[in-house]
Structures are given as C-alpha cells and as structure tokens.
Protein backbone atom coordinates (compact mmCIF):
# COMPACT_ATOMS: atom_id res chain seq x y z
CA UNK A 1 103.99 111.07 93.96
CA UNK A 2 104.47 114.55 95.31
CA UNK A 3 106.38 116.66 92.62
CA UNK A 4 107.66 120.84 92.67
CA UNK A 5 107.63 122.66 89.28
CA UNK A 6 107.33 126.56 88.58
CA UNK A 7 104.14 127.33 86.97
CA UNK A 8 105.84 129.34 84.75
CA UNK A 9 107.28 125.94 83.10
CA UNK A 10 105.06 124.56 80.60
CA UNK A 11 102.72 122.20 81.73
CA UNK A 12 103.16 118.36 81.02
CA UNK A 13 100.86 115.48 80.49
CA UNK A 14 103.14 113.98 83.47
CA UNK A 15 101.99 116.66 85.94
CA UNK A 16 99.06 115.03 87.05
CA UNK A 17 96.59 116.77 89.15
CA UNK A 18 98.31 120.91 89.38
CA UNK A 19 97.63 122.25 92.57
CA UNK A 20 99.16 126.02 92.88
CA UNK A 21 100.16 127.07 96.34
CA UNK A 22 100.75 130.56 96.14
CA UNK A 23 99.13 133.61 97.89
CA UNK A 24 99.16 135.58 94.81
CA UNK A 25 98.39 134.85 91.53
CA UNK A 26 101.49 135.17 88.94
CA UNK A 27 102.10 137.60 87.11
CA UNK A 28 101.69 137.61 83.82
CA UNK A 29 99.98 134.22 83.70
CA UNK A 30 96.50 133.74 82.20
CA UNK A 31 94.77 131.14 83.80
CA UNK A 32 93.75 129.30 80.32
CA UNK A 33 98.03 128.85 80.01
CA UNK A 34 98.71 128.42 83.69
CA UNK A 35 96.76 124.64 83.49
CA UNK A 36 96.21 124.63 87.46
CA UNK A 37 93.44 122.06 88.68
CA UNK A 38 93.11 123.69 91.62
CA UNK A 39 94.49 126.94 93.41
CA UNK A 40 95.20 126.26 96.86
CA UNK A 41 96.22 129.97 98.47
CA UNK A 42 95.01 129.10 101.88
CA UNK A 43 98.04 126.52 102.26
CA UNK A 44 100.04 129.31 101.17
CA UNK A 45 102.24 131.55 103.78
CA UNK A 46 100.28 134.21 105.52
CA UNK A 47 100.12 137.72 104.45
CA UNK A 48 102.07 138.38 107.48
CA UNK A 49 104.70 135.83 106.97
CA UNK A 50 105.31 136.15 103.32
CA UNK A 51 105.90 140.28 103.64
CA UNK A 52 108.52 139.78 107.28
CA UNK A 53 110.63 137.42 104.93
CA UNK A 54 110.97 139.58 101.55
CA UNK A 55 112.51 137.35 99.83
CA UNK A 56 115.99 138.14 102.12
CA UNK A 57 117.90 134.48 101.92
CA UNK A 58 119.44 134.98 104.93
CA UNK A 59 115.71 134.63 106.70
CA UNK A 60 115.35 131.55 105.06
CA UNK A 61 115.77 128.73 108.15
CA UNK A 62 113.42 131.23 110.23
CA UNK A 63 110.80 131.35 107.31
CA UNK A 64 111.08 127.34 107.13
CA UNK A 65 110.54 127.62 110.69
CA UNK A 66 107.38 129.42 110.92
CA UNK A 67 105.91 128.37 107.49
CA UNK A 68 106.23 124.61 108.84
CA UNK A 69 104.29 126.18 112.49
CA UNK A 70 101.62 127.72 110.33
CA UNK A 71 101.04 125.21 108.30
CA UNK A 72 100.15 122.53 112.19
CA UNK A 73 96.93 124.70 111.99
CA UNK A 74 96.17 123.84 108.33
CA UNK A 75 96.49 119.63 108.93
CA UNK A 76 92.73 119.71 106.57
CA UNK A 77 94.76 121.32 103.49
CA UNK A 78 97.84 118.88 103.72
CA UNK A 79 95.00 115.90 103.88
CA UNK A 80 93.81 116.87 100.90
CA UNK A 81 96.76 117.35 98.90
CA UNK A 82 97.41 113.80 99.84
CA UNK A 83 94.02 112.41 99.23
CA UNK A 84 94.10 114.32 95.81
CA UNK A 85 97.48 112.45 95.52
CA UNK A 86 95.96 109.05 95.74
CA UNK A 87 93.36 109.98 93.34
CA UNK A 88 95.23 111.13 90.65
CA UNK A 89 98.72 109.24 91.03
CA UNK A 90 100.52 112.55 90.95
CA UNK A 91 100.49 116.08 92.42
CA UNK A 92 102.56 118.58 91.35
CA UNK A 93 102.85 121.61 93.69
CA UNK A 94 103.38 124.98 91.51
CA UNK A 95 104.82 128.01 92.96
CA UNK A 96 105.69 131.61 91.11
CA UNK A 97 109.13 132.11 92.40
CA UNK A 98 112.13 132.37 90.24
CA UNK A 99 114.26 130.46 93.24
CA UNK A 100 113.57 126.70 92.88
CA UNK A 101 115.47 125.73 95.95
CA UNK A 102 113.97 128.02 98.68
CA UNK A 103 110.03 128.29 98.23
CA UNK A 104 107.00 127.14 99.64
CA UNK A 105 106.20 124.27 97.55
CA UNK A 106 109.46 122.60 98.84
CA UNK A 107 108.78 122.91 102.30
CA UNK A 108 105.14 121.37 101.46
CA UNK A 109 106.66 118.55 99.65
CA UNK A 110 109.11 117.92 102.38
CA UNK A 111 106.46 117.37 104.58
CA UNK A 112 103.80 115.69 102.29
CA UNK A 113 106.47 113.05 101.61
CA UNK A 114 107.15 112.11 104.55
CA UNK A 115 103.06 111.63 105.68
CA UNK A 116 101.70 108.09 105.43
C-alpha cells in the first residue's frame, strides 16, 4: 500500500516504512521528530523544475507533465519504492507542502499504484 501524508503530521505506527520525497529538507523539522526511514531527494523534481513552477496553480497540469517525463529517467527510484513496498507492507510518501492535493508525492503515488 502506497499512502501520501505531510511530514509535518505526526507520524503513526500505521505509516510503515517513511520515505520523504522532497528536494529540500523542511523547515523547521528536526530529523529525530520528522521519523523518515529514508530520504529520497533524487526522486524529487529537479532544481530546474521545482523553481519554473513556483508554486503558481495555474502551472500545475504542465508541472504534472514534466515531473511525470523526469521521473521515465528515474525507473531505478520508482523500483525501489515498490520493492520497499513489498517489504514493509506500507510506504508512505511524505512531502513538505502545505497543499495536499497538488504535490509531488501525489503524482508518485499515482503512478506507483498503478505499477505491477
């Protein structure tokens, strides 16, 4: 099961393995209170990417768009999400933003879900 919680949420015994996909680390956040297994930045969007799409809503089908082509030349990253999946049961993906709806670790769950 491939879940999507803000790491700002506090972590639950029902997270199972926490894999954070962000660039950046958050703000704020020690890392003894943050509870992530793993931090997974490469997966996140570039640099390049992240900057061009500001956070501006009305760039969000073009960010989709491009995160989803970046993330073709990263095939090794989504392969290990999933084989952490099987592993542990449960992945939950853990992002900074304060939009739940339009982030990165929804577009990675979209297509981690629908991987065999």
């Amino acid at each position: 099961m491939i879940r999507v919680k803000r790491i700002y949420e506090d972590a639950a015994k029902d997270d199972g393995y926490r894999i954070l996909v962000d660039r950046l680390w958050p703000r704020g956040l020690t890392k003894n209170k943050a509870r992530v297994d793993l931090w997974m930045k490469e997966i996140a969007p570039s640099d390049t990417l992240r900057k061009w799409y500001g956070h501006e809503p009305e760039r969000w089908p073009e960010f989709e768009k491009r995160y989803r082509v970046e993330l073709t030349k990263r095939k090794e990253l989504l392969t290990e999400i999933k084989r952490l999946e099987k592993e542990h049961g449960k992945v939950t993906l853990l992002f900074g933003r304060k939009d739940e709806k339009q982030n990165q670790a929804v577009i990675l769950a979209n297509i981690l879900k629908v991987q065999a």
